[in-house]
Protein backbone atom coordinates (compact mmCIF):
# COMPACT_ATOMS: atom_id res chain seq x y z
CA UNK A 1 -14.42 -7.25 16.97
CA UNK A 2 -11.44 -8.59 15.41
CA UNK A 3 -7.91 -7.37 16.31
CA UNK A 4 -4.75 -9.19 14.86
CA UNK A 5 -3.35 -10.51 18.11
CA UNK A 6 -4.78 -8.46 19.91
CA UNK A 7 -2.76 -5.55 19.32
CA UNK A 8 -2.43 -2.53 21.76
CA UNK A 9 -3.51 1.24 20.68
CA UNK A 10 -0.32 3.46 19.40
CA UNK A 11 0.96 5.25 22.34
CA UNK A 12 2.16 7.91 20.29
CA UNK A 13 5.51 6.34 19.31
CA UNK A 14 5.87 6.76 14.97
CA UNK A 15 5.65 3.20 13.55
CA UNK A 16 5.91 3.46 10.05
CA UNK A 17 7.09 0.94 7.35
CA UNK A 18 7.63 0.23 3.35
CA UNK A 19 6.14 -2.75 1.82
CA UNK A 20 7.44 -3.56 -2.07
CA UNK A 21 6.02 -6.63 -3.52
CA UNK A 22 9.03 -8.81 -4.98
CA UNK A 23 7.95 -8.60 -8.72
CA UNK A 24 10.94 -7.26 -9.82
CA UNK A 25 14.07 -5.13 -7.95
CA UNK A 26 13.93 -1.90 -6.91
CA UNK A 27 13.13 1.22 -9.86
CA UNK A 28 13.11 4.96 -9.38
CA UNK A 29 9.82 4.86 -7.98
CA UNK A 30 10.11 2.74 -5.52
CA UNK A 31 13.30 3.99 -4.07
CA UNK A 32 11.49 7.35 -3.91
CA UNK A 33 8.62 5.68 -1.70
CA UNK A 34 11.58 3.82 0.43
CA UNK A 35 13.52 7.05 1.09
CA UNK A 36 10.33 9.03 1.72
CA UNK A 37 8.86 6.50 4.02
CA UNK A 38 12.43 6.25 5.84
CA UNK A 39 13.03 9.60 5.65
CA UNK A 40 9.63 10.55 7.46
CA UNK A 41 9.81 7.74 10.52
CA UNK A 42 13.59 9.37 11.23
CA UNK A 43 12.60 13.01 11.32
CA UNK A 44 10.05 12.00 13.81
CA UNK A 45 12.38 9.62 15.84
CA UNK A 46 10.43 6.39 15.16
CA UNK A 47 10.46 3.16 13.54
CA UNK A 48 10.81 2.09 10.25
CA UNK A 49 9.58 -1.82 9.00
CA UNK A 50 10.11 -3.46 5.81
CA UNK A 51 7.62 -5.78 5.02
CA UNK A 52 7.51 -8.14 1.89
CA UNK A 53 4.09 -7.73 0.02
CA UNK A 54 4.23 -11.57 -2.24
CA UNK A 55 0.86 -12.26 -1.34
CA UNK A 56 -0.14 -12.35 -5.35
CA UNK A 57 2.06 -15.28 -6.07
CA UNK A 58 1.83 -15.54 -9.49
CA UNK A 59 3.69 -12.05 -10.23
CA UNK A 60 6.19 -12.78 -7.28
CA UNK A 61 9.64 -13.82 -9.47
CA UNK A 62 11.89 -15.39 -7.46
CA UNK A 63 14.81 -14.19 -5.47
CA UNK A 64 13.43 -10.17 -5.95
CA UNK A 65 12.87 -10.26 -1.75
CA UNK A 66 16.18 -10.72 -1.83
CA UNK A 67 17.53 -8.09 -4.28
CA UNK A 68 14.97 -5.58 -2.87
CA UNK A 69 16.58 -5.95 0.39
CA UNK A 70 20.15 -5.30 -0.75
CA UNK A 71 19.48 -2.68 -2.75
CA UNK A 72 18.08 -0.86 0.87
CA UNK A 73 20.97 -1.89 2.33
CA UNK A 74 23.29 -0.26 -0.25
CA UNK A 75 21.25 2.70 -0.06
CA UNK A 76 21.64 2.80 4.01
CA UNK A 77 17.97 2.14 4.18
CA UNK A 78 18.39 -0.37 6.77
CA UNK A 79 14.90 -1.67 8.71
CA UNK A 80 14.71 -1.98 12.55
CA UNK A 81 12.62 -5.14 12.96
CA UNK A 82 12.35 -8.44 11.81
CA UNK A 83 11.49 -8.51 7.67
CA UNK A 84 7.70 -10.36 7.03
CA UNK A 85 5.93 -11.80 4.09
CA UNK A 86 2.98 -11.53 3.34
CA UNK A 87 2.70 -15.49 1.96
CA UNK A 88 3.42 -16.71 5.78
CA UNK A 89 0.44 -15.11 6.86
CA UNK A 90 -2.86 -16.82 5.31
CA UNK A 91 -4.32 -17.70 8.56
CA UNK A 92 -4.18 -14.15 9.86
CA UNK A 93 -5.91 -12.93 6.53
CA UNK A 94 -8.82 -15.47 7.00
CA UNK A 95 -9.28 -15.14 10.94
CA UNK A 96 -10.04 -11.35 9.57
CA UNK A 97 -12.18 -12.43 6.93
CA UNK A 98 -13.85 -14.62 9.07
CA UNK A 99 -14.70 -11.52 11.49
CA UNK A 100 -16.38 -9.82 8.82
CA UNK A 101 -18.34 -12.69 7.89
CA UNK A 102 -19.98 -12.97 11.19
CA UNK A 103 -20.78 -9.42 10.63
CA UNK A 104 -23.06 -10.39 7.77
CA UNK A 105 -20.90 -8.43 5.34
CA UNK A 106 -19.34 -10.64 3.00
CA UNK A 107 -21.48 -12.49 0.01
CA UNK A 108 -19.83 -14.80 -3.16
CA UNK A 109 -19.20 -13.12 -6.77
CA UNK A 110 -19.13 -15.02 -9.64
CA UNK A 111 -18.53 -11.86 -12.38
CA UNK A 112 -15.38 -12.14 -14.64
CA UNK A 113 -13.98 -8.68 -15.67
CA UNK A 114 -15.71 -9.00 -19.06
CA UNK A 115 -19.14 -9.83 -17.26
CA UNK A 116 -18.79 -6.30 -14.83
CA UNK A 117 -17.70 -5.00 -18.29
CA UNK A 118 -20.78 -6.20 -20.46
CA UNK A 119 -23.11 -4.98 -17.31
CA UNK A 120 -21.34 -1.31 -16.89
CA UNK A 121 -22.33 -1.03 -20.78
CA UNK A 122 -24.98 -2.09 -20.95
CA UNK A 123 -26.18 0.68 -18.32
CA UNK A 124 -24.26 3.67 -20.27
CA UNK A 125 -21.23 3.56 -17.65
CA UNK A 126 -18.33 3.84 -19.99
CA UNK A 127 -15.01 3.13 -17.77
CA UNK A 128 -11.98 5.16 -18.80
CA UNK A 129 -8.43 3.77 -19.37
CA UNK A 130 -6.39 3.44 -16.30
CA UNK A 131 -9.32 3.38 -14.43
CA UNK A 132 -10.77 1.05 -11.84
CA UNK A 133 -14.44 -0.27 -12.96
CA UNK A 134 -17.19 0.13 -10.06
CA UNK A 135 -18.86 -3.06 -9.39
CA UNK A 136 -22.71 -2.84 -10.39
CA UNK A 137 -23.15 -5.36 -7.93
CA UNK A 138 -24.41 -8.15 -10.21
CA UNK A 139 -24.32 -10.74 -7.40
CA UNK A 140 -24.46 -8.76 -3.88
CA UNK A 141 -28.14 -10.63 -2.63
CA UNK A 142 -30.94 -8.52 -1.15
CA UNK A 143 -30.43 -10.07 2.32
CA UNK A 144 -26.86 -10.85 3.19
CA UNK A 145 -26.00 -13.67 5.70
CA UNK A 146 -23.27 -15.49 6.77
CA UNK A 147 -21.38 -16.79 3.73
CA UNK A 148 -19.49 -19.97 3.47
CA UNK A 149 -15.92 -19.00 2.81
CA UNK A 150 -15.32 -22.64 2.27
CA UNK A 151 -16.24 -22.44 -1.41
CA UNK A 152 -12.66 -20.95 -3.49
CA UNK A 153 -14.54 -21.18 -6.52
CA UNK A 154 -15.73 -17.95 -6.61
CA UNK A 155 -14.39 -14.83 -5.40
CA UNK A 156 -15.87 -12.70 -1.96
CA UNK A 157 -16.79 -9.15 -1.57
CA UNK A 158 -17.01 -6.60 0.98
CA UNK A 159 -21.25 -5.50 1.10
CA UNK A 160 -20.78 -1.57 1.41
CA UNK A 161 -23.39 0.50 3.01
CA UNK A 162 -25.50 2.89 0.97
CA UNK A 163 -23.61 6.27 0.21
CA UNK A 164 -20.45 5.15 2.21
CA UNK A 165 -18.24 8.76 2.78
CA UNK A 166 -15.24 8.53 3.96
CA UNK A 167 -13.33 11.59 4.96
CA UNK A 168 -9.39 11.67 5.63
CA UNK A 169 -6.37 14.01 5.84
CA UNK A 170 -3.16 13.06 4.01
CA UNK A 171 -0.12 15.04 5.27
CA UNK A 172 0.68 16.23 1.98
CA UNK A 173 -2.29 16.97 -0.27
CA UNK A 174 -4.62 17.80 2.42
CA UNK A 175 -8.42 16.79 2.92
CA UNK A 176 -9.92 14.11 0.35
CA UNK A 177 -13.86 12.87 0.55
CA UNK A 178 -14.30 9.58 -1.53
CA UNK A 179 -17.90 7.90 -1.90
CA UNK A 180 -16.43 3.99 -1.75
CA UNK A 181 -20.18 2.80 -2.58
CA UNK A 182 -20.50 5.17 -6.04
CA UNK A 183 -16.73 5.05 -7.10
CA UNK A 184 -15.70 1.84 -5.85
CA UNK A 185 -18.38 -0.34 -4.96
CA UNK A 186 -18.32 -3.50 -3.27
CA UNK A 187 -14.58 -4.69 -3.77
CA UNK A 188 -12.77 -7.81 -3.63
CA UNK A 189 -11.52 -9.70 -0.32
CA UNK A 190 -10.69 -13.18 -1.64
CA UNK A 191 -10.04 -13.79 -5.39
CA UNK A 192 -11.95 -16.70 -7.17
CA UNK A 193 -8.41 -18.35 -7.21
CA UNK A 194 -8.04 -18.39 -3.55
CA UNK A 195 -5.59 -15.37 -2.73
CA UNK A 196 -6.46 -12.76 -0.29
CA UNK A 197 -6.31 -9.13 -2.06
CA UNK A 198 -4.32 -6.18 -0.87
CA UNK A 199 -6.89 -4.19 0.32
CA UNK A 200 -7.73 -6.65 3.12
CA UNK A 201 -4.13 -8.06 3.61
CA UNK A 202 -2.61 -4.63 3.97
CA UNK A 203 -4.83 -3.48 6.62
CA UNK A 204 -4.74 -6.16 8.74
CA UNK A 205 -0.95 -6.07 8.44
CA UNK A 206 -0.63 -2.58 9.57
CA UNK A 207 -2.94 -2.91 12.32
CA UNK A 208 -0.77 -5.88 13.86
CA UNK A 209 2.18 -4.65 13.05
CA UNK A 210 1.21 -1.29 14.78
CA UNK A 211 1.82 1.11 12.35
CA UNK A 212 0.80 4.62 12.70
CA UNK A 213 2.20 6.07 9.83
CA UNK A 214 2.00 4.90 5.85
CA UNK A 215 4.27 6.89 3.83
CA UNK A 216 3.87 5.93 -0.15
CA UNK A 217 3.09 6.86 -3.49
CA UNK A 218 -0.37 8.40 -5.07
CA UNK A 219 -0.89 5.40 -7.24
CA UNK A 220 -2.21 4.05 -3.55
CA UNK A 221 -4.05 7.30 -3.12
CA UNK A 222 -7.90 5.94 -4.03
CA UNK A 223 -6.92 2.59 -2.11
CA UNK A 224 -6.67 4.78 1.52
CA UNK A 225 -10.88 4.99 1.70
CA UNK A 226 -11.28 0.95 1.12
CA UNK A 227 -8.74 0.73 3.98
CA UNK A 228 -9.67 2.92 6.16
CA UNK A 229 -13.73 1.66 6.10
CA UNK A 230 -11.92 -1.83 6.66
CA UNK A 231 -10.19 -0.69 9.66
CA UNK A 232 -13.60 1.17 11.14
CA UNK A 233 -15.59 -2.38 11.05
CA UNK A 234 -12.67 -4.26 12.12
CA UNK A 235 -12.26 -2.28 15.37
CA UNK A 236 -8.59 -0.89 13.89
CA UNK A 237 -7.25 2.67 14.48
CA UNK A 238 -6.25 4.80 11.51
CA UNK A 239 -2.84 5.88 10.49
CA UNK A 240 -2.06 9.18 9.41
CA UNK A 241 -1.62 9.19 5.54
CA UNK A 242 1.41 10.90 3.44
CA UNK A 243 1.12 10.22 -0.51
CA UNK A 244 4.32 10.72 -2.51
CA UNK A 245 4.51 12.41 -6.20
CA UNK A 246 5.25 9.52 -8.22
CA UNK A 247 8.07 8.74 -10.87
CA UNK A 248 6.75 8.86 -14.85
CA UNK A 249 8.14 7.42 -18.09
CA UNK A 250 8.28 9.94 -21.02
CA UNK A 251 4.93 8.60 -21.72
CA UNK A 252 3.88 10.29 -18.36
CA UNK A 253 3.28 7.13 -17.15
CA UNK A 254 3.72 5.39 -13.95
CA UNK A 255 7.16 3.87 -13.57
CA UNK A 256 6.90 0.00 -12.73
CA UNK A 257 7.51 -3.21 -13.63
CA UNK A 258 4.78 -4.05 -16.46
CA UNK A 259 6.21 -0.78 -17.94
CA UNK A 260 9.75 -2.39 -17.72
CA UNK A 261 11.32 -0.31 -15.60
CA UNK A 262 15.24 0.20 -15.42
CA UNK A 263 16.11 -1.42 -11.56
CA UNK A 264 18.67 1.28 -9.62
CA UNK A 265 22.04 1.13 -9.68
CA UNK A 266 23.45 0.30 -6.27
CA UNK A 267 26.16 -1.93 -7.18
CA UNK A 268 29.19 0.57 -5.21
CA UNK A 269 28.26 3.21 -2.85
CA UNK A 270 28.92 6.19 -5.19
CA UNK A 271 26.25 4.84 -7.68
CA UNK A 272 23.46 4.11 -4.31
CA UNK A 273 24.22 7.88 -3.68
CA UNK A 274 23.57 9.18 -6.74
CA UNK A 275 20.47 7.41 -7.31
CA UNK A 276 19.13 8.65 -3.83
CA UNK A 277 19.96 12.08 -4.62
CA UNK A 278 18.30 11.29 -7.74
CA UNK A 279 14.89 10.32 -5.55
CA UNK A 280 15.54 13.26 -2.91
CA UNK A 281 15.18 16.08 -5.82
CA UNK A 282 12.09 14.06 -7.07
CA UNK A 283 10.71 14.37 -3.42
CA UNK A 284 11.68 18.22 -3.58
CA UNK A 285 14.73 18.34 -1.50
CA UNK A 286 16.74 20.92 -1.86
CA UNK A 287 20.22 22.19 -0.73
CA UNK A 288 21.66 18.21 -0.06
CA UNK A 289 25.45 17.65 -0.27
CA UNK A 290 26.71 16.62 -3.69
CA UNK A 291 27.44 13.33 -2.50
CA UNK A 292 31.56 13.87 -3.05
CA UNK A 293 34.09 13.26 0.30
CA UNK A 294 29.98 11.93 1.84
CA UNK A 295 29.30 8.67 3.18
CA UNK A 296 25.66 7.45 2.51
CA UNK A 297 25.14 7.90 6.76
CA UNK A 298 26.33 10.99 6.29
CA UNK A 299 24.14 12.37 2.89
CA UNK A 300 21.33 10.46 4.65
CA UNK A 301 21.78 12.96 7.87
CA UNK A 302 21.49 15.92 5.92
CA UNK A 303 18.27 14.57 3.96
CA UNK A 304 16.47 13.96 7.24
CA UNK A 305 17.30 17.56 8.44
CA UNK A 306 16.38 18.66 4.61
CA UNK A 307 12.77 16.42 5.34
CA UNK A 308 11.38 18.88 8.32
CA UNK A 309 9.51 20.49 5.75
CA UNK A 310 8.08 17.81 4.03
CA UNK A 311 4.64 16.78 5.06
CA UNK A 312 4.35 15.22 8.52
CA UNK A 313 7.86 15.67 9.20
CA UNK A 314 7.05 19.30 9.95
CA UNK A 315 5.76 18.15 13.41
């Protein structure tokens, strides 16, 4: 089995972390998922990592690492280990990749979007908007051996087992059953282009980096299953889960950058406050100081003690 390092089991110490990618500064939604995930590892007396997610290079803009982490510093979000990207760590991504390969798991894809498109179709499977297609599995091969991950002309998959259920608790919403081989299918590793994808990047990250709790936003909600399978065959242990209510436009949309999101406002302290009081009521907070004659340490306090009944922060 592959471990990252060789990382030692959680002894029961909270390890939990937030992890923007640097396409853009901070919105309203992600300074919800920052102050939730802070929020959480203080009530429980742990740790709290910030790790930089600009393994897609091509949406990374420059210099956003940089804004992202002053804007959490304005806010008195402040991280208590050393900051990593994601982009220094390729040869941890394919050491993993490699383990998975040996396990006879792993097989090429050629399909373009518009091929899995033309296919889904072409059997009745109409995909709706917003929505992630399921692979039809076009190019998984009867057999499956050892690939050669040597070839970046074409992209690799994960081979799923037949009827894979995975069961998990999120803090929050409670029990969810996803069947990754009907509503997923076999997913991405390595793009065509070269890039290792989140789903594979993210768990081996969290598994070296020890984390035992993953505090963030429903949008990530169908990604937990992928994970969680990847962490079972890689030997990795499994987090507990919290997903946070996300931010909408008017539109009822997500809040992000492709929907041009306004960045927060944390250019003096008064404005940081108001803008986390702003992402505390979103979070359902209630009672907090108004923010007036309050230092940001100070609000912050109270919004921890405020957090006890807020999914795992009740333990």
């Amino acid at each position: 089995m592959y471990d990252a390092k060789n990382p030692p089991p959680p002894t029961g110490g909270y390890r939990g972390r937030f992890a923007p990618s640097p396409t853009g500064p901070l919105h309203a939604g992600s300074l919800v998922a920052a102050l939730g995930s802070w929020l959480d590892a203080k009530k429980n007396r742990g740790q709290w990592l910030l790790r930089i997610e600009d393994i897609d290079r091509p949406r990374c803009i420059s210099g956003a690492d940089q804004e992202i982490m002053r804007q959490l510093l304005a806010c008195g979000l402040q991280w208590d280990e050393e900051v990593i990207w994601q982009s220094e760590r390729q040869e941890t991504y394919q050491k993993a990749l490699e383990a998975l390969n040996q396990q006879k798991c792993v097989y090429s894809c050629t399909c373009s979007r518009q091929t899995i498109a033309h296919t889904l179709t072409s059997q009745g499977i109409q995909t709706p908007r917003n929505q992630e297609m399921v692979y039809p599995a076009t190019c998984r091969p009867t057999q499956i051996e050892m690939d050669s991950l040597s070839n970046r002309a074409t992209a690799l998959r994960l081979a799923l087992p037949k009827n894979l259920l995975i069961e998990f608790e999120d803090e929050h919403l409670g029990s969810h059953t996803e069947n990754v081989s009907t509503q997923v299918g076999d997913f991405v590793l390595r793009r065509n282009d070269g890039l290792f994808t989140y789903q594979l990047a993210v768990v081996v990250d969290d598994a070296e980096q020890n984390i035992t709790h993953i505090v963030r936003g429903t949008d990530l909600l169908n990604n937990t299953a992928r994970q969680i399978h990847l962490q079972n065959i890689l030997g990795f242990s499994r987090p507990k889960y919290l997903h946070l209510p996300l931010v909408v436009d008017e539109h009822g949309e997500k809040l992000s950058k492709q929907t041009l999101a306004t960045q927060i406002n944390t250019e003096n302290s008064q404005s940081a406050l108001l803008e986390l009081q702003k992402a505390a009521t979103h979070l359902g907070l209630r009672n907090l100081p108004s923010g007036e004659n309050r230092s940001i340490a100070e609000w912050l306090l109270a919004a921890t003690h405020a957090w006890s009944n807020y999914g795992s922060g009740k333990t």
